[in-house]
Protein backbone atom coordinates (compact mmCIF):
# COMPACT_ATOMS: atom_id res chain seq x y z
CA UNK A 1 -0.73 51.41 39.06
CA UNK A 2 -1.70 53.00 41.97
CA UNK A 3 -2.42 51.54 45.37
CA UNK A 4 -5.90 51.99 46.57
CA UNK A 5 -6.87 54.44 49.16
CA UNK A 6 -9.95 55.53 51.16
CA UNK A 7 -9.85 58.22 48.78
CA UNK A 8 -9.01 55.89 45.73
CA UNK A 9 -11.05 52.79 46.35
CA UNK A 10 -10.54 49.84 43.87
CA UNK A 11 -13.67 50.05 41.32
CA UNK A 12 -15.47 46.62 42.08
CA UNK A 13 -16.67 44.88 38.58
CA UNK A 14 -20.38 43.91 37.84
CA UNK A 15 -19.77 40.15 38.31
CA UNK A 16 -18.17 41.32 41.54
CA UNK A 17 -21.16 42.97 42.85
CA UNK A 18 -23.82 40.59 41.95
CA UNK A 19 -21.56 37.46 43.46
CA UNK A 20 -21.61 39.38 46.27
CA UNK A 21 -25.30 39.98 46.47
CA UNK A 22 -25.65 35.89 45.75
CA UNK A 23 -23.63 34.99 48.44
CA UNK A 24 -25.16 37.71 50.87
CA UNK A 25 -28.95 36.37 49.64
CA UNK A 26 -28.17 33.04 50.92
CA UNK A 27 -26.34 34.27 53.86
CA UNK A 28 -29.23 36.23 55.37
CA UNK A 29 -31.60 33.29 54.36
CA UNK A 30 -29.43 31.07 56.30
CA UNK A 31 -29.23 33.06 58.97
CA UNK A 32 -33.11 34.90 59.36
CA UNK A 33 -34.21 30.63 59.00
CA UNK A 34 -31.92 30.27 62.68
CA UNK A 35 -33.20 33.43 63.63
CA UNK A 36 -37.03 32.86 63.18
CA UNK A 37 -36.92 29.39 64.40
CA UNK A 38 -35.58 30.81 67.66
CA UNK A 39 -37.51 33.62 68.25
CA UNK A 40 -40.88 31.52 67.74
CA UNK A 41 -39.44 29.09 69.82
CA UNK A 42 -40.40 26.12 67.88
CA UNK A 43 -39.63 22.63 69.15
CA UNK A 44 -36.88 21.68 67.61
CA UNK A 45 -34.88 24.95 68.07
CA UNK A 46 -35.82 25.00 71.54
CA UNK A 47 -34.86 21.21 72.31
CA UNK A 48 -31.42 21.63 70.23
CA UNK A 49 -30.51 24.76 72.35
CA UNK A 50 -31.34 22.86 75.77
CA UNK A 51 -29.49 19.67 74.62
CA UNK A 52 -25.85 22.14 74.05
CA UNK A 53 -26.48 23.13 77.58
CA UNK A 54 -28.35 26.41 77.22
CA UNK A 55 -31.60 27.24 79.62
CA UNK A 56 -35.06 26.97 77.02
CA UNK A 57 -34.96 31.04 78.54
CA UNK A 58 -32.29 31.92 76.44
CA UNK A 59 -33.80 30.84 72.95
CA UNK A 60 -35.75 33.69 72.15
CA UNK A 61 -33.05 36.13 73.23
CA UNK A 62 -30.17 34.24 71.17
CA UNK A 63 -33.01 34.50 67.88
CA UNK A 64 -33.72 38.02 68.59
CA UNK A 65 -29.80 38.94 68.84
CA UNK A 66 -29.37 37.40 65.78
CA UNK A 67 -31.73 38.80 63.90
CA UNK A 68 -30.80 42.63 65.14
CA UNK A 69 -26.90 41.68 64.00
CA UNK A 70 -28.69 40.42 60.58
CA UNK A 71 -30.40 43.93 60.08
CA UNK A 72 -27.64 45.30 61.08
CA UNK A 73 -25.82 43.74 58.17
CA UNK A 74 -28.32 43.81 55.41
CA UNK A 75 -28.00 47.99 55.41
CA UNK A 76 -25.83 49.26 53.14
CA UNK A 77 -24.70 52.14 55.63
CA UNK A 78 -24.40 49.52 58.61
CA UNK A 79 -22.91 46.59 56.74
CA UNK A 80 -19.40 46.22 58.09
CA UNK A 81 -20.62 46.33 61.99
CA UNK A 82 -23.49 43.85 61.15
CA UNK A 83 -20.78 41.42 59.84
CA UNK A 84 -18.48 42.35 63.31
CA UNK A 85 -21.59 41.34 65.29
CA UNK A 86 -22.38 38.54 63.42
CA UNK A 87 -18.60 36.78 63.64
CA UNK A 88 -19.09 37.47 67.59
CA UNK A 89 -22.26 35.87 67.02
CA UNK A 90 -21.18 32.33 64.76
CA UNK A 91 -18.05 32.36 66.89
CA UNK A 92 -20.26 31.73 69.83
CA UNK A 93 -22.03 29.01 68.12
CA UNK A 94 -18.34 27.14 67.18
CA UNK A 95 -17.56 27.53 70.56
CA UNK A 96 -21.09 25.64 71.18
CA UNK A 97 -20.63 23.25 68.66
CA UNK A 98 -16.59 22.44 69.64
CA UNK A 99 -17.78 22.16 73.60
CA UNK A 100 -20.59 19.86 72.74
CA UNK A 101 -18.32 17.78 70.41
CA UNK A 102 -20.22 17.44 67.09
CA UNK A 103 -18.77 16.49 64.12
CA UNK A 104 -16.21 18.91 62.55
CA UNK A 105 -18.25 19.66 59.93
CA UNK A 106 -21.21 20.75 62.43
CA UNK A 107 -17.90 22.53 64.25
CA UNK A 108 -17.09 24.92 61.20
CA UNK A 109 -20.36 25.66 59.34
CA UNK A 110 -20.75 28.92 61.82
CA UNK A 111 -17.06 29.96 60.49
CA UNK A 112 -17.77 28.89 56.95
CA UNK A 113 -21.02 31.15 57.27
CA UNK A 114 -19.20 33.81 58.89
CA UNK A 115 -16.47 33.75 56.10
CA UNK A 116 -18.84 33.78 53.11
CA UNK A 117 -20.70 37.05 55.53
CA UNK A 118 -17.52 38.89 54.80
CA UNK A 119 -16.54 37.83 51.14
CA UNK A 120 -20.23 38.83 50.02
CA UNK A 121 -19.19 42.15 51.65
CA UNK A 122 -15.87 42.50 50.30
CA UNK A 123 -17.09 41.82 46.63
CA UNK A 124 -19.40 44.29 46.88
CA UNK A 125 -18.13 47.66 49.51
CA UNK A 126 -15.48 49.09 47.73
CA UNK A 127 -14.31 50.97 51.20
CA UNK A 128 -13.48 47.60 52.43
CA UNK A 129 -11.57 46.54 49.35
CA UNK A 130 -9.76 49.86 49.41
CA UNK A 131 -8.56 48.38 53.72
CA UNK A 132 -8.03 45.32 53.00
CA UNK A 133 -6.37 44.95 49.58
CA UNK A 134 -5.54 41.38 48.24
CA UNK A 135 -2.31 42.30 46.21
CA UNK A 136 -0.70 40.35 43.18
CA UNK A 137 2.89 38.94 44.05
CA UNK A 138 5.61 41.06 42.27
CA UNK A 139 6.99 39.54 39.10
C-alpha cells in the first residue's frame, strides 16, 4: 500500500463525507447563532460580552469577525483558512472563558467546537487527509 501524497490523496468513503457534512451543519449553526446574536447586538449577547470584561463597542465587531471566518470556512475552495481563522477565533473565547473562570465545561466548548471544525473538514477534503495522515500501527 502506498502512502498518500498531494498527488495520491486517500479516497474519502461516502459515510466519510456525509459525517463530515453533519458535523460541519451543526458547526456553522453553532457558530452563525453566536455570530447573529452579536452582530444584532441583542441583550443578552451584549450584557454577556460586557460582564467577561469586553467594552458593549466591541460586540458587533467580534459577531461580524466571526461570521467572515464562518464564510470563510463554509467554501469549499477557502475551507482550510476558514477553520485557521476560526481556531484563532474559539481560542480567543477559551482564553475569555479561562480568565473569567467559568466552569471547565464553559472553558472547553470553544476547543471542542474548534476540534469538531477540523474533523468535519478532515472527513471530507481529501488534500488534508493526504497532510495529515492518521496511520495504522505496524503489525
Amino acid at each position: 500500500m502506498t502512502t498518500p501524497t498531494m498527488t495520491n490523496p486517500q479516497s474519502v468513503s461516502s459515510a466519510a463525507v456525509w459525517t463530515g457534512r453533519i458535523l460541519q451543519s451543526l458547526v456553522v449553526l453553532f457558530l452563525l447563532f453566536d455570530a447573529g446574536i452579536k452582530v444584532l447586538k441583542l441583550g443578552f449577547a451584549v450584557k454577556a460580552t460586557v460582564e467577561v470584561g469586553y467594552p458593549e463597542s466591541a460586540v458587533a465587531p467580534i459577531g461580524w469577525i466571526l461570521l467572515v471566518s464562518l464564510v470563510i470556512y463554509v467554501v469549499p475552495r477557502t475551507a482550510v483558512l476558514g477553520a485557521i481563522l476560526l481556531t484563532g477565533y474559539l481560542g480567543g473565547a477559551v482564553a475569555t472563558n479561562v480568565h473569567r473562570s467559568s466552569s471547565i465545561g464553559f472553558d472547553l466548548l470553544p476547543a471542542i467546537i474548534g476540534m469538531l471544525a477540523w474533523a468535519a473538514l478532515y472527513l471530507r477534503d481529501e488534500r488534508l487527509r493526504a497532510m495529515i495522515p492518521f496511520r495504522a500501527a505496524n503489525r
